[in-house]
Protein backbone atom coordinates (compact mmCIF):
# COMPACT_ATOMS: atom_id res chain seq x y z
CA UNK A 1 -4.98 -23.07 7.80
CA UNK A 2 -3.10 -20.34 8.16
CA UNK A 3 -0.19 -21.18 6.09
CA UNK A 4 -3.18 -21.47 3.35
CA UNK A 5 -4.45 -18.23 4.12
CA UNK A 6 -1.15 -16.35 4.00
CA UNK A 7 -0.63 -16.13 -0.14
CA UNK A 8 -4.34 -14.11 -0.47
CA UNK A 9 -3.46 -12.20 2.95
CA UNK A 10 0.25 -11.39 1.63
CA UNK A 11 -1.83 -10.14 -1.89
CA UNK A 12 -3.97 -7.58 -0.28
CA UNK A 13 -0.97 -6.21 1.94
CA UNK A 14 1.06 -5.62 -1.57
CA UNK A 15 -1.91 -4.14 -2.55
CA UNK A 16 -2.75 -1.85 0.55
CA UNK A 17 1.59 -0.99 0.29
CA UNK A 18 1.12 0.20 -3.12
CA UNK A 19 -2.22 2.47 -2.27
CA UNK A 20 0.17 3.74 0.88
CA UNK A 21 3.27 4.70 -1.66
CA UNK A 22 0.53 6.55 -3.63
CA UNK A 23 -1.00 8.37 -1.13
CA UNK A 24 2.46 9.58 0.24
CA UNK A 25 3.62 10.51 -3.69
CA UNK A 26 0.17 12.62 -3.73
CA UNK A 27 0.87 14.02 -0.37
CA UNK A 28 4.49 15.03 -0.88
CA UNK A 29 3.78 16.58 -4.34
CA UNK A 30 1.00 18.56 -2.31
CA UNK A 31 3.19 19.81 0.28
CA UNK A 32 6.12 20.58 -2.50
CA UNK A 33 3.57 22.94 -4.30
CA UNK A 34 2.86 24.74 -1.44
């Protein structure tokens, strides 16, 4: 079961990584402007 589960779980983490890198872009860029 969870060997099934792990393709959808590992989707959302790639997902929730990429919306992390983003925020951390945005914040960095925010920080260099100041």
């Amino acid at each position: 079961m969870e060997i099934d589960d792990f393709p959808s779980h590992n989707r959302v983490n790639k997902k929730h990584v990429r919306d992390l890198e983003l925020t951390t872009k945005t914040v960095n860029r925010f920080i260099t402007f100041r």
